[in-house]
C-alpha atoms as a PDB file:
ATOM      1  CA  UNK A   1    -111.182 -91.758  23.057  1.00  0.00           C
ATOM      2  CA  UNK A   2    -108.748 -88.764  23.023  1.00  0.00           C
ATOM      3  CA  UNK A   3    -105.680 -88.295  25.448  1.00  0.00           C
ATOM      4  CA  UNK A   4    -106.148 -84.903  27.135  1.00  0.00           C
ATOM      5  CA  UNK A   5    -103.327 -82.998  26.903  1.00  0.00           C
ATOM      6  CA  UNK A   6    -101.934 -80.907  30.257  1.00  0.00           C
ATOM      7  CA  UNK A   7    -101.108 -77.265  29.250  1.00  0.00           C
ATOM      8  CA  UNK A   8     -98.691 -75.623  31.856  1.00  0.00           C
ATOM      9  CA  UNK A   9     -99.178 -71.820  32.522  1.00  0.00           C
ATOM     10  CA  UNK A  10     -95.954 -69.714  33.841  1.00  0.00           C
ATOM     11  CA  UNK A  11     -97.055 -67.686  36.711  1.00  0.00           C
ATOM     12  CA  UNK A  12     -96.332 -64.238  35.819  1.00  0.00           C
ATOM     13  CA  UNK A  13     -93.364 -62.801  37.093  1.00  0.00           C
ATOM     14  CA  UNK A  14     -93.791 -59.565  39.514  1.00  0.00           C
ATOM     15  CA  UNK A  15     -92.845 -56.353  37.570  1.00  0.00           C
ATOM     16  CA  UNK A  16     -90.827 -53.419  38.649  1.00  0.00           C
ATOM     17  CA  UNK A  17     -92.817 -50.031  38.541  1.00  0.00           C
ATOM     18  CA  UNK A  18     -90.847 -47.065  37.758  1.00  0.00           C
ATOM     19  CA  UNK A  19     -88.300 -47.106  41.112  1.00  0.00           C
ATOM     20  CA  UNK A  20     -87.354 -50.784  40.721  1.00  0.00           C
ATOM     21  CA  UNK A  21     -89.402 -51.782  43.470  1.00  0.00           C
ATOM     22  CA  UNK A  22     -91.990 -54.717  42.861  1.00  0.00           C
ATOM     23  CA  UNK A  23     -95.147 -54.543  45.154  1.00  0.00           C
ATOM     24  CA  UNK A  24     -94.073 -57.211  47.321  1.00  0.00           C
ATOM     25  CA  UNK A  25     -90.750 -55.378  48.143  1.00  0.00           C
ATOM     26  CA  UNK A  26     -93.182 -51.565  48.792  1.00  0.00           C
ATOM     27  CA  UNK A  27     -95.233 -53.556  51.109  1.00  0.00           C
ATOM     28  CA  UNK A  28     -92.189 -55.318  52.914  1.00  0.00           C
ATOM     29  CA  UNK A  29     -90.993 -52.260  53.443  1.00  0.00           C
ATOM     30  CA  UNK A  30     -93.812 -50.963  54.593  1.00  0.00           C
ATOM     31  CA  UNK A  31     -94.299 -53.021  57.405  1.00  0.00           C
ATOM     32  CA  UNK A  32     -90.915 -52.679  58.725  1.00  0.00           C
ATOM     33  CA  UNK A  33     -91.112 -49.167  58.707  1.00  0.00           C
ATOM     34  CA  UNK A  34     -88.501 -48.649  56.585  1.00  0.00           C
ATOM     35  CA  UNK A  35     -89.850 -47.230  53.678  1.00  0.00           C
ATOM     36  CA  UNK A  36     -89.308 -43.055  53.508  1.00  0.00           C
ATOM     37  CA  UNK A  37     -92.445 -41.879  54.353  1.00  0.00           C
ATOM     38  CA  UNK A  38     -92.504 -44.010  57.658  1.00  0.00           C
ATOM     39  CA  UNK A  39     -89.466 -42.127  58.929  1.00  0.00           C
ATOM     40  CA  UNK A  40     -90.528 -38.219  58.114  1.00  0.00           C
ATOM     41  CA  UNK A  41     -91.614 -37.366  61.322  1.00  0.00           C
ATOM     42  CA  UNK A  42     -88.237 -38.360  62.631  1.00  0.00           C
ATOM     43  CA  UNK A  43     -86.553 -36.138  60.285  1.00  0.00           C
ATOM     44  CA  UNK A  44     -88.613 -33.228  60.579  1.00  0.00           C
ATOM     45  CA  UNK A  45     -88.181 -33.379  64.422  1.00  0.00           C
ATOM     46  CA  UNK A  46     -84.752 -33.656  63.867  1.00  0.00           C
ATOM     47  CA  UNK A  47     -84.851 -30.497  61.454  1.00  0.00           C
ATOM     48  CA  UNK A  48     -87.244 -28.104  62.852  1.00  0.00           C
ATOM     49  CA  UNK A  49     -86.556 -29.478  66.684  1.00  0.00           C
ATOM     50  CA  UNK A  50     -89.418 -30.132  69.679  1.00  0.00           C
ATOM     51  CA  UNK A  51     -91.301 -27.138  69.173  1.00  0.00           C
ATOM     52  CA  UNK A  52     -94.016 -26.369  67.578  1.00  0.00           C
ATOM     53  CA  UNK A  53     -93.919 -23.776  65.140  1.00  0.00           C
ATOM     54  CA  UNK A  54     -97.367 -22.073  65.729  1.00  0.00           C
ATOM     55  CA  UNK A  55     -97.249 -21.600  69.286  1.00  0.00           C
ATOM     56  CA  UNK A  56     -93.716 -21.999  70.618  1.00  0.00           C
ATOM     57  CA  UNK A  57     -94.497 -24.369  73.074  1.00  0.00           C
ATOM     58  CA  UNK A  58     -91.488 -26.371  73.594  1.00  0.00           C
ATOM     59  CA  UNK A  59     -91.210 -30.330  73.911  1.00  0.00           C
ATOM     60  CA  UNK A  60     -88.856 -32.948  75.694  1.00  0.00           C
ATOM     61  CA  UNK A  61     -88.321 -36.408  75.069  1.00  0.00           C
ATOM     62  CA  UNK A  62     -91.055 -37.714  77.270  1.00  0.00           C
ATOM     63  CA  UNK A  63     -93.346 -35.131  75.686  1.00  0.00           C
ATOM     64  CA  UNK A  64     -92.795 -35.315  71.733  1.00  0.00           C
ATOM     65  CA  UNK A  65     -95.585 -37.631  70.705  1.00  0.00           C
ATOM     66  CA  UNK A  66     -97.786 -34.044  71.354  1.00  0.00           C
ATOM     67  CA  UNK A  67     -95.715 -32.612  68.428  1.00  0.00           C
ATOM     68  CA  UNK A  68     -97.168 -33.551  64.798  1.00  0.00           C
ATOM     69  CA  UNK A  69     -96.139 -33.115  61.111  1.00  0.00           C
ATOM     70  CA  UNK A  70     -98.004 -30.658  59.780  1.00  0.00           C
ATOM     71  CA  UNK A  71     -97.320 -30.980  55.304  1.00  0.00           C
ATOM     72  CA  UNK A  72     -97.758 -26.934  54.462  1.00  0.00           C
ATOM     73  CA  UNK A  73     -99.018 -28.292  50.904  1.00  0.00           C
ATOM     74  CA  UNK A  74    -101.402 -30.996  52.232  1.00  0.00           C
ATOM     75  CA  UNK A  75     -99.628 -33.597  50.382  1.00  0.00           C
ATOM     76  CA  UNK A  76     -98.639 -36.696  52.836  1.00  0.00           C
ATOM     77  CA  UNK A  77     -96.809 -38.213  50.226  1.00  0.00           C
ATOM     78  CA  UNK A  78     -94.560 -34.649  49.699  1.00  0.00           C
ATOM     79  CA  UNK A  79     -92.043 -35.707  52.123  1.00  0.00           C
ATOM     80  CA  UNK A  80     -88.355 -33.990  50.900  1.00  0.00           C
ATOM     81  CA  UNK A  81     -85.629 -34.648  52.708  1.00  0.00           C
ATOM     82  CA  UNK A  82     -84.441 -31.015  53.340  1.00  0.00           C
ATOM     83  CA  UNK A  83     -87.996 -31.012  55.405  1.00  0.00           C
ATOM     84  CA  UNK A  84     -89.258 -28.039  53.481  1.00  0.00           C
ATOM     85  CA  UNK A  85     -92.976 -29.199  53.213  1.00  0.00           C
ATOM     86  CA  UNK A  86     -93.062 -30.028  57.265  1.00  0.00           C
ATOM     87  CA  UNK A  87     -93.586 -27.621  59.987  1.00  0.00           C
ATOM     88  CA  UNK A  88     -94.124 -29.343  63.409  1.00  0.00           C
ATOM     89  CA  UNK A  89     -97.300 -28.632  65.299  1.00  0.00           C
ATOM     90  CA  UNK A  90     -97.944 -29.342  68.598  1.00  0.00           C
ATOM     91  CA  UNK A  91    -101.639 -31.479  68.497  1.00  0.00           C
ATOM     92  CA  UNK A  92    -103.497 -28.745  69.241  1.00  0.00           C
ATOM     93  CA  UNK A  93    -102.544 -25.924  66.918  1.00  0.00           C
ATOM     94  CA  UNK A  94    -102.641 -28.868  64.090  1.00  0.00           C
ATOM     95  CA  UNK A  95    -106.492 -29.822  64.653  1.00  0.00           C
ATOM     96  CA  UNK A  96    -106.575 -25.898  64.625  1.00  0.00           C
ATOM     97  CA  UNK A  97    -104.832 -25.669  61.310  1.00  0.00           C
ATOM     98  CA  UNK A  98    -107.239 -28.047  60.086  1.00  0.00           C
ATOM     99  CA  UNK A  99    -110.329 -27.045  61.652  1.00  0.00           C
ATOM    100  CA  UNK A 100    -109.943 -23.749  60.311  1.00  0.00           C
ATOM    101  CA  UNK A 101    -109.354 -24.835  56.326  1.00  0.00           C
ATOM    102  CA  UNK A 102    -112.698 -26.523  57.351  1.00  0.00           C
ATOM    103  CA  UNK A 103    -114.393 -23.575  58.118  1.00  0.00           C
ATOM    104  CA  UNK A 104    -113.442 -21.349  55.079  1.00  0.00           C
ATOM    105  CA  UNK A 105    -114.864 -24.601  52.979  1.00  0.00           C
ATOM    106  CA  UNK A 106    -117.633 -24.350  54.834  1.00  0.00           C
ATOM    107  CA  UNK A 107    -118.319 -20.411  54.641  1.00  0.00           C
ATOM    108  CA  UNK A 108    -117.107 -20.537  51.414  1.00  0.00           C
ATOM    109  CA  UNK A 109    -119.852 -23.357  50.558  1.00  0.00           C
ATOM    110  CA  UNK A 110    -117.381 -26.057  48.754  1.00  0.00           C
ATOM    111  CA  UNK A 111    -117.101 -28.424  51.405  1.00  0.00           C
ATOM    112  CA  UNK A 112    -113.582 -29.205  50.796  1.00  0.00           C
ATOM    113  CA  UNK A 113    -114.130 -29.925  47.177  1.00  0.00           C
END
């Protein structure tokens, strides 16, 4: 009878998207936190400072995990670095900000389509 013949196959090698990153590297990075959109809230507090910009109330140190990062465009992944796109908001004025683009959906009847 015939020999059978052993074909090898090349595991394909991981490409780089568009900004030289493979996947593997993205999600490294993510888990360290040391990709760029892990770090915007830092910045933005850094920018804008420990208040929030609806109500005025000021933060401290021991306080500033009531301040959020509110993106003006509603696009989490529009982070620049001059902070233009961020406003902080303290917790409650951002479920306000929020709530309220759920109303007008709702009276408007698209349900945030």
């Amino acid at each position: 009878m015939g020999s059978r013949q052993r074909i090898k196959f090349r595991r394909p090698q991981p490409q780089k998207p568009e900004g030289g990153k493979t996947v593997n590297e993205i999600i490294r990075e993510l888990k360290e936190g040391v990709s760029p959109a892990s770090n915007y809230r830092e910045q933005s507090l850094k920018i804008h400072g420990l208040i929030c910009a609806k109500c005025g109330r000021e933060f401290d140190f021991k306080d500033r995990n009531l301040l959020t990062v509110h993106h003006k465009d509603g696009n989490h992944r529009n982070n620049p670095s001059d902070g233009s796109n961020w406003e902080n908001l303290c917790i409650y004025c951002h479920d306000d900000e929020h709530s309220r683009s759920m109303l007008g959906d709702y009276l408007k009847g698209t349900k945030g389509e």
